[in-house]
PDB file of N, CA and C in Angstrom:
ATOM      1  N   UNK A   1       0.825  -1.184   0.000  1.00  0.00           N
ATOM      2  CA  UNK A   1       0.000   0.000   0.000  1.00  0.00           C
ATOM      3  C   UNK A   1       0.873   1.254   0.000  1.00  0.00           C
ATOM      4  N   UNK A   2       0.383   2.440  -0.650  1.00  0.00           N
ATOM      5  CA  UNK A   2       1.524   3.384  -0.622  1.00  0.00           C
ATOM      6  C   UNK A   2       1.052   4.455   0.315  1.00  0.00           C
ATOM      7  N   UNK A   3       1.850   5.191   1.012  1.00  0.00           N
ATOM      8  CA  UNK A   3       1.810   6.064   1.450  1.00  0.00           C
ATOM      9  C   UNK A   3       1.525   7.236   0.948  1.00  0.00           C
ATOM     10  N   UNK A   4       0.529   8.503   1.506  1.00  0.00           N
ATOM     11  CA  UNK A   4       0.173   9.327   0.805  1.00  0.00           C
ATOM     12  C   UNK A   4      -0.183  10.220   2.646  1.00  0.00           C
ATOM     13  N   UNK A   5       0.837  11.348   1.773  1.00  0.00           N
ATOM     14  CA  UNK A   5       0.747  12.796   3.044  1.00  0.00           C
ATOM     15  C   UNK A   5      -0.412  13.160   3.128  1.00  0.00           C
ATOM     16  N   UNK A   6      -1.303  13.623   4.185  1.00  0.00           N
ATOM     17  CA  UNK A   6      -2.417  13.902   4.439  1.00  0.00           C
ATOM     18  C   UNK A   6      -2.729  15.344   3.688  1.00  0.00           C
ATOM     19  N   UNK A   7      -4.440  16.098   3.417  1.00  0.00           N
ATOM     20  CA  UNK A   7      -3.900  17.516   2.616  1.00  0.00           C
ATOM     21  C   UNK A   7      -3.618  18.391   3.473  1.00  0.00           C
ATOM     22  N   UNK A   8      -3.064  19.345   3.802  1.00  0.00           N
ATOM     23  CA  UNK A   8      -2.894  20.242   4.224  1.00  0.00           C
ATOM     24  C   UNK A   8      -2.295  20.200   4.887  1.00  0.00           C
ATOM     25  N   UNK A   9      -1.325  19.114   5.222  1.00  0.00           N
ATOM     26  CA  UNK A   9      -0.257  18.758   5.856  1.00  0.00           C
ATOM     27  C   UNK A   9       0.801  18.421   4.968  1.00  0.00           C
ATOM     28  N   UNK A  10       1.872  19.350   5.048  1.00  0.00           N
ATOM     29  CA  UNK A  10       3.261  19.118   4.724  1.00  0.00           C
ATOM     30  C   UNK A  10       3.514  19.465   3.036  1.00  0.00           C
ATOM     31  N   UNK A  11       2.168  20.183   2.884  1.00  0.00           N
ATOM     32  CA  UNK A  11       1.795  20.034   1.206  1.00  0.00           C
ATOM     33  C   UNK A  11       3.081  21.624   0.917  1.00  0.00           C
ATOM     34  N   UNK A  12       3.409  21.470  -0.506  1.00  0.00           N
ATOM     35  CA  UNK A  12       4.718  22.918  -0.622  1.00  0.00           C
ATOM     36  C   UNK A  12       3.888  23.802  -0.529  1.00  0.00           C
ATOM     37  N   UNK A  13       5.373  25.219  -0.455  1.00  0.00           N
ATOM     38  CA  UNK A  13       4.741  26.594  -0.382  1.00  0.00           C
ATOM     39  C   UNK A  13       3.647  26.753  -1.908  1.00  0.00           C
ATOM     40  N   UNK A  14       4.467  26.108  -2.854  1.00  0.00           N
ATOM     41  CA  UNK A  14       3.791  26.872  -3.848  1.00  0.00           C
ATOM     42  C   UNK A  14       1.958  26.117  -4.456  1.00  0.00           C
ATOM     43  N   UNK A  15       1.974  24.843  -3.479  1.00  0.00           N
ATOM     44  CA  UNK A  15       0.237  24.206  -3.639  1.00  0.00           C
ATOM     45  C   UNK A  15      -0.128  25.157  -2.586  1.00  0.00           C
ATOM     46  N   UNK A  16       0.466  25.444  -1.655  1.00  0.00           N
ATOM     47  CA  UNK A  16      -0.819  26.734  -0.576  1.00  0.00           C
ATOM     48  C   UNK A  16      -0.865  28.056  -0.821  1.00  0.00           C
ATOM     49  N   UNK A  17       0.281  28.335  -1.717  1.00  0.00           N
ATOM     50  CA  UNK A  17       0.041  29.621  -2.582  1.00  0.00           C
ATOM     51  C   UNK A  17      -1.495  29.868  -3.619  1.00  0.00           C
ATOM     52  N   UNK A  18      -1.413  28.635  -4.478  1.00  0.00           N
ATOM     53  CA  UNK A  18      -1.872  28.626  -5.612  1.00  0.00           C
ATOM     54  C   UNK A  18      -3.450  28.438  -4.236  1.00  0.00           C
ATOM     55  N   UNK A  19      -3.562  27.725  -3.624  1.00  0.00           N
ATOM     56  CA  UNK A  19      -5.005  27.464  -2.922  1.00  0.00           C
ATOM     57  C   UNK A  19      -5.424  28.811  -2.453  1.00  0.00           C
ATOM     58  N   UNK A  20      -4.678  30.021  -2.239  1.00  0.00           N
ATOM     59  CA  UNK A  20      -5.445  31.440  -1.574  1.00  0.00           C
ATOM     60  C   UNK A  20      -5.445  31.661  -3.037  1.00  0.00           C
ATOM     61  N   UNK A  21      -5.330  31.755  -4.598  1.00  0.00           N
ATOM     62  CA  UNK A  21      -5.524  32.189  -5.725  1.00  0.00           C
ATOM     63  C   UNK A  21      -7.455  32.710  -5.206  1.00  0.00           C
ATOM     64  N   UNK A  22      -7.667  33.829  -6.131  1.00  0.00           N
ATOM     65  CA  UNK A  22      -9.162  34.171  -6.069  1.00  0.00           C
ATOM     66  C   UNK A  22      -9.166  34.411  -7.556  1.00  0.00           C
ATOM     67  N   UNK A  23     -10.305  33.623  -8.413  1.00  0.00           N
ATOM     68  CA  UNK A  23     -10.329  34.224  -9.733  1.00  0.00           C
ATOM     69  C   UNK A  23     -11.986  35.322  -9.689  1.00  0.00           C
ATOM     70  N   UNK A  24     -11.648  36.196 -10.768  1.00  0.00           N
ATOM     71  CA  UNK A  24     -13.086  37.161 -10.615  1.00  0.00           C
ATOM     72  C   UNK A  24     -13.270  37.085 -12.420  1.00  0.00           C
ATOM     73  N   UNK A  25     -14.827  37.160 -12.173  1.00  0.00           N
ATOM     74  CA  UNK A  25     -15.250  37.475 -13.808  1.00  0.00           C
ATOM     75  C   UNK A  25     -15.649  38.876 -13.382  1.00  0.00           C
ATOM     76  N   UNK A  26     -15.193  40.004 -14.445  1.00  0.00           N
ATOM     77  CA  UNK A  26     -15.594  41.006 -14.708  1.00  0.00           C
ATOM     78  C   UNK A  26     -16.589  41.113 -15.785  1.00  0.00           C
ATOM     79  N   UNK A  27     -18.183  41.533 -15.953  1.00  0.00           N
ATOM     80  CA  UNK A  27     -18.786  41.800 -16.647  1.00  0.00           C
ATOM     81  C   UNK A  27     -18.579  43.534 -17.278  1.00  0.00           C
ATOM     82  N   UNK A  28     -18.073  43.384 -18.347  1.00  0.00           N
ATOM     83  CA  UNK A  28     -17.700  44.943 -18.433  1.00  0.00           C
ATOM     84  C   UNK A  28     -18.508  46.039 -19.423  1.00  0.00           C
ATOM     85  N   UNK A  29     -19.318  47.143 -18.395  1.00  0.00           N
ATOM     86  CA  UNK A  29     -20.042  48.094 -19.140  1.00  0.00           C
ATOM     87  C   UNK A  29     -19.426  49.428 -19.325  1.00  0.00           C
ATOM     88  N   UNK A  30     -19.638  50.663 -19.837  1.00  0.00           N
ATOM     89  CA  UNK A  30     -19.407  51.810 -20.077  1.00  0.00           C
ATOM     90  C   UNK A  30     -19.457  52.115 -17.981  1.00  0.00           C
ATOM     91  N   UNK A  31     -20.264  51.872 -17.760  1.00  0.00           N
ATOM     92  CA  UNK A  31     -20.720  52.214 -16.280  1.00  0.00           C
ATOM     93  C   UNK A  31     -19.731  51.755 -15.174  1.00  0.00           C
ATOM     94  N   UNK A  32     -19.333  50.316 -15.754  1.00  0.00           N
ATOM     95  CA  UNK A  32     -18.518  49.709 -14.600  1.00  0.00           C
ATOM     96  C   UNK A  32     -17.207  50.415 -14.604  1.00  0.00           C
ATOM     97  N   UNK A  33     -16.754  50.758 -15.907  1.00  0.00           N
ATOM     98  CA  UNK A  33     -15.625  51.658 -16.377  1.00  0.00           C
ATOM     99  C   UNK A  33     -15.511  52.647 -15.507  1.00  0.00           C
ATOM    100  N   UNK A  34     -16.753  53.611 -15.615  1.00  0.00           N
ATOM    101  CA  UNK A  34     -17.047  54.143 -14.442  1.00  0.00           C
ATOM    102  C   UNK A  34     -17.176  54.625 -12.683  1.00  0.00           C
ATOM    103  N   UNK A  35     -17.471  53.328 -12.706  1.00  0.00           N
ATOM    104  CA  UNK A  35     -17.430  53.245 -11.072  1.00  0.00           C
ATOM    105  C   UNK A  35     -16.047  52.801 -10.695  1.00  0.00           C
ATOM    106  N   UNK A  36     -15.265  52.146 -11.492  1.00  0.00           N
ATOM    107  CA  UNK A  36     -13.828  52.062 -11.043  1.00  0.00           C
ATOM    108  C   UNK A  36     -13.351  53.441 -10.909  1.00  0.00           C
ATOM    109  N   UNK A  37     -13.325  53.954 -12.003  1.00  0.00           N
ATOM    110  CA  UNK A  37     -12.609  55.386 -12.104  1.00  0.00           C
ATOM    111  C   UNK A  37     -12.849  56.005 -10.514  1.00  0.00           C
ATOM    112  N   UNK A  38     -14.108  56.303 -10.125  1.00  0.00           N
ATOM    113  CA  UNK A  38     -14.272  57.026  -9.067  1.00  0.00           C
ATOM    114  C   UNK A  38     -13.824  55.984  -7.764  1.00  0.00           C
ATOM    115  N   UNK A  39     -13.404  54.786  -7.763  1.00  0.00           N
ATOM    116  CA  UNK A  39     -13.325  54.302  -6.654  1.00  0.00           C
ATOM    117  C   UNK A  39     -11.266  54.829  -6.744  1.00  0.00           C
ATOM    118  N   UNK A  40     -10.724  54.721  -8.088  1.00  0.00           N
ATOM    119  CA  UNK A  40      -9.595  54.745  -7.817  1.00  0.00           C
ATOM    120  C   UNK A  40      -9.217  56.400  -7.442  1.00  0.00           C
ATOM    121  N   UNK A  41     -10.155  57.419  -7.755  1.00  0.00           N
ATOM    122  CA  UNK A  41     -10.246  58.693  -7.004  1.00  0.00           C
ATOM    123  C   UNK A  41     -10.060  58.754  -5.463  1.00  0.00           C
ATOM    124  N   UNK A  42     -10.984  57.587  -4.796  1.00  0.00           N
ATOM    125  CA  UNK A  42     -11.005  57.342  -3.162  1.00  0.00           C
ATOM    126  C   UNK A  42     -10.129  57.082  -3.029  1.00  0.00           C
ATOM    127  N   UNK A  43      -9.565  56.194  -4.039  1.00  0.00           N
ATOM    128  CA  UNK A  43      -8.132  55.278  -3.345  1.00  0.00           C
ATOM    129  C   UNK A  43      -7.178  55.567  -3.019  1.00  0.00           C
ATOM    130  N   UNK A  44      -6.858  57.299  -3.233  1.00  0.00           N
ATOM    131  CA  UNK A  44      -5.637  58.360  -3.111  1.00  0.00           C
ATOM    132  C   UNK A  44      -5.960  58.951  -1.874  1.00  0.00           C
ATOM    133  N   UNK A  45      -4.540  58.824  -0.885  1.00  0.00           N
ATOM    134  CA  UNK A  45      -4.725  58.945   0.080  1.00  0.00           C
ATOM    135  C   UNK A  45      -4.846  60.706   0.495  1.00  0.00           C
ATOM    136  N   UNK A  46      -4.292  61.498   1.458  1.00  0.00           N
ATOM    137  CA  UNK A  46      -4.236  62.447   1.576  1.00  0.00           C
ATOM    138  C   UNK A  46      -2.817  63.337   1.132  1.00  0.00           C
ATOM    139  N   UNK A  47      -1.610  62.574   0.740  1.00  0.00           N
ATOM    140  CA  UNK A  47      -0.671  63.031   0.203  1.00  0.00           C
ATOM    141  C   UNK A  47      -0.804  62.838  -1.144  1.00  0.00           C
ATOM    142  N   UNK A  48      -1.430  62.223  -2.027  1.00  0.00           N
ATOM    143  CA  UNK A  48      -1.945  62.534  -3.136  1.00  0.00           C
ATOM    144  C   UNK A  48      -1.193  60.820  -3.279  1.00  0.00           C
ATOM    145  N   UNK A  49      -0.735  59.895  -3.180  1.00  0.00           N
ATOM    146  CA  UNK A  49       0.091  58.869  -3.391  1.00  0.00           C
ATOM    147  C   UNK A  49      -1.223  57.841  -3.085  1.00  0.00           C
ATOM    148  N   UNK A  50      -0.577  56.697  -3.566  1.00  0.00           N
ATOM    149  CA  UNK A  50      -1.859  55.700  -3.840  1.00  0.00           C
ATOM    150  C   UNK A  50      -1.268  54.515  -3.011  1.00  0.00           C
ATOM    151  N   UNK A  51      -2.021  54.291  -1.751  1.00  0.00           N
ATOM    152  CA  UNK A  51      -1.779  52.936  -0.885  1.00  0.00           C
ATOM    153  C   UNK A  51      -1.762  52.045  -1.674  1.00  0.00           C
ATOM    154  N   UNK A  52      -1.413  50.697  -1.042  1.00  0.00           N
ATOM    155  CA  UNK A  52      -0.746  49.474  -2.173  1.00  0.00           C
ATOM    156  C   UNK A  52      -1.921  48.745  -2.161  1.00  0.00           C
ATOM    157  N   UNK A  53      -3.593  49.397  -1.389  1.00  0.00           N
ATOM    158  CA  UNK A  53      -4.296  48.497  -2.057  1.00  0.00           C
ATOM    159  C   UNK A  53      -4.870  49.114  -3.294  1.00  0.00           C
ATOM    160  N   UNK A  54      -4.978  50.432  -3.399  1.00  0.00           N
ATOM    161  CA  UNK A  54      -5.223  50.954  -4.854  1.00  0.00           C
ATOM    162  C   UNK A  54      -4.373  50.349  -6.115  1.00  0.00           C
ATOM    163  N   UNK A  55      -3.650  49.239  -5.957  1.00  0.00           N
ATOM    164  CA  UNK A  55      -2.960  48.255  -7.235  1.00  0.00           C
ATOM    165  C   UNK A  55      -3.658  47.298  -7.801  1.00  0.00           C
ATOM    166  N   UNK A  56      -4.513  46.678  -6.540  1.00  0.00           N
ATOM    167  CA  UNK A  56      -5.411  45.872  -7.116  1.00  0.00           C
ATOM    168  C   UNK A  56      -6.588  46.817  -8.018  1.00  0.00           C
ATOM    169  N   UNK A  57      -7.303  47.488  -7.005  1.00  0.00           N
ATOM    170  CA  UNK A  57      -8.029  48.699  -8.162  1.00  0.00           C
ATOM    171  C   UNK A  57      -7.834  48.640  -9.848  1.00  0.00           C
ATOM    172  N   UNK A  58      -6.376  49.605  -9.589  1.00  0.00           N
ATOM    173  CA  UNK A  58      -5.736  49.988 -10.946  1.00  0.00           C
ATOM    174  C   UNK A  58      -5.792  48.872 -12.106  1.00  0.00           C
ATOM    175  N   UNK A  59      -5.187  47.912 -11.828  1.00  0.00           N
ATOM    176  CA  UNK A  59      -5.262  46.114 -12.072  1.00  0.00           C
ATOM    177  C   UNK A  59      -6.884  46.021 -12.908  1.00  0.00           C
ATOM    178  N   UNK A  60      -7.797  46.387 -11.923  1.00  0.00           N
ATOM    179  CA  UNK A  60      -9.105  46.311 -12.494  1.00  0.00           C
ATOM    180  C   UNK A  60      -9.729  47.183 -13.414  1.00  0.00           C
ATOM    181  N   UNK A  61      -9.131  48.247 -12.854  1.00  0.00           N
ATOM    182  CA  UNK A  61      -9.481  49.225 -14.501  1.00  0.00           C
ATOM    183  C   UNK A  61      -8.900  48.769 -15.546  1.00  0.00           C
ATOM    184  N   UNK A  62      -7.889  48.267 -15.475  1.00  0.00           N
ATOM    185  CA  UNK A  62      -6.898  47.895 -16.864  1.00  0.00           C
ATOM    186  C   UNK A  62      -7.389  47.487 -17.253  1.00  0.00           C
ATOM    187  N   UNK A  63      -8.230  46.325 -16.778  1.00  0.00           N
ATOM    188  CA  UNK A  63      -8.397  44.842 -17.163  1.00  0.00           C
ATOM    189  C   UNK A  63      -9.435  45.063 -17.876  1.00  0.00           C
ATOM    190  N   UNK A  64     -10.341  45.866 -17.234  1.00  0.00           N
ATOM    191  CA  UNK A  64     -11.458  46.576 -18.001  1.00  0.00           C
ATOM    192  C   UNK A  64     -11.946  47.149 -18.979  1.00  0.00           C
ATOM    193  N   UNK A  65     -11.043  48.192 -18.915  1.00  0.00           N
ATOM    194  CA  UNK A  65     -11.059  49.091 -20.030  1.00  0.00           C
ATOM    195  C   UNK A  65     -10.230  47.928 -21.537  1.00  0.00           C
ATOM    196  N   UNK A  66      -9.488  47.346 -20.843  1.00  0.00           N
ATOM    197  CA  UNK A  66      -8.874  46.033 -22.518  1.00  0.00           C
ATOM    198  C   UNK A  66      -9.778  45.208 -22.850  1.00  0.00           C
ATOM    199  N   UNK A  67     -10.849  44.884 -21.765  1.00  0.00           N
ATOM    200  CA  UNK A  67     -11.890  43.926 -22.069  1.00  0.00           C
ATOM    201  C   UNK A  67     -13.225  44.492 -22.827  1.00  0.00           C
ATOM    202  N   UNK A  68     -13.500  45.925 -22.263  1.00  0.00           N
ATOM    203  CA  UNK A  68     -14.400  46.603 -23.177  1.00  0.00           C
ATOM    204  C   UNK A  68     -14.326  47.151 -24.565  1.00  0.00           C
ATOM    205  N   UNK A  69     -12.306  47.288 -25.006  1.00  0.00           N
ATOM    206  CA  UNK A  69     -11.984  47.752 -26.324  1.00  0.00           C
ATOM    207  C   UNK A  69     -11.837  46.583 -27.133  1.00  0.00           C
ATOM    208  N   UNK A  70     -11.812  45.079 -26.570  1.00  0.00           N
ATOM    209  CA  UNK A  70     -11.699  44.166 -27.463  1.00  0.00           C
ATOM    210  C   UNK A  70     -13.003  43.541 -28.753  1.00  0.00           C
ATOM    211  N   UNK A  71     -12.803  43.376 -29.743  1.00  0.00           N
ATOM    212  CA  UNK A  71     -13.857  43.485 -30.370  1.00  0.00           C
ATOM    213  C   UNK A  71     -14.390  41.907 -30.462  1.00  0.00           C
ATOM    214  N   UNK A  72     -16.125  41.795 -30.568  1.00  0.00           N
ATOM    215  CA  UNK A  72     -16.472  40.894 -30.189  1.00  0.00           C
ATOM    216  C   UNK A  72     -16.523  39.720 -32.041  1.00  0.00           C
ATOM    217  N   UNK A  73     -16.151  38.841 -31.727  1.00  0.00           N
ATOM    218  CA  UNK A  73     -15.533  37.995 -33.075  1.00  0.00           C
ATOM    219  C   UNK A  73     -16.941  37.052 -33.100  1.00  0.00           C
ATOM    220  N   UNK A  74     -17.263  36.973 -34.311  1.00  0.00           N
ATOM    221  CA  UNK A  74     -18.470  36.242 -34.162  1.00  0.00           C
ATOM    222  C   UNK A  74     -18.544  34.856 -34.907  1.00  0.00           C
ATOM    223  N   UNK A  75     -19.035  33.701 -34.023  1.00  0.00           N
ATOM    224  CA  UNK A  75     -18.598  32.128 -34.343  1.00  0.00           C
ATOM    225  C   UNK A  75     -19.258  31.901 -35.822  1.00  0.00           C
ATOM    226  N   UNK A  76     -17.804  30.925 -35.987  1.00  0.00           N
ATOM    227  CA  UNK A  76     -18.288  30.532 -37.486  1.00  0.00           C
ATOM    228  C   UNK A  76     -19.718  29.694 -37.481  1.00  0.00           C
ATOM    229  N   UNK A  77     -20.444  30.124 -38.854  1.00  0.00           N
ATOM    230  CA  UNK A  77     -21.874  29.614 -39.192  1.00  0.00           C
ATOM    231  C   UNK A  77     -21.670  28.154 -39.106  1.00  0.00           C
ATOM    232  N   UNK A  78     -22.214  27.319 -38.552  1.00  0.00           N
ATOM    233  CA  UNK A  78     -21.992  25.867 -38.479  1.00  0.00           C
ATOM    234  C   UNK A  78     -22.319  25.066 -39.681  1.00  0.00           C
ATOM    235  N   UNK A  79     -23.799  25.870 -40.560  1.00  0.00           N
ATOM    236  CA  UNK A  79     -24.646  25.446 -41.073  1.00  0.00           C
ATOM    237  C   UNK A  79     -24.080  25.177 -42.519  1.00  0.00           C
ATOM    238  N   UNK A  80     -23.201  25.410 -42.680  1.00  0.00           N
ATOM    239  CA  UNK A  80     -22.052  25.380 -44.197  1.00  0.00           C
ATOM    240  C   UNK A  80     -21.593  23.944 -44.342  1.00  0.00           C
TER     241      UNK A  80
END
């Protein structure tokens, strides 16, 4: 019979890395574009410099604004 390490015991850094991973779907409108913008406005502190959680933010506008300029490709007709 073989031996097998229990989970979460003794497992590497990089399987308990990958287990805190969070994936997000962004649905992206003109609006959501939007409401980022003004959240990354909040996100500036009082010296005008942007705390290191305004990266994730920023991260999300990017992601956004590339996902709303990409153009939508439309599936080939099957019926051919």
């Amino acid at each position: 019979m073989a031996r097998t390490k229990p989970v979460g015991k003794g497992s590497s850094s990089k399987r308990q890395a990958d287990s805190r991973q969070i994936k997000l779907t962004l649905y992206v409108t003109p609006k959501t574009i939007e409401n980022l913008e003004r959240l990354r406005l909040k996100a500036l502190d009082r010296n005008g410099k942007r705390p290191a959680k305004s990266t994730l933010i920023e991260s999300l506008i990017n992601r956004a604004m590339a996902a709303h300029k990409e153009e939508k490709i439309p599936y080939p007709d099957k019926r051919r």
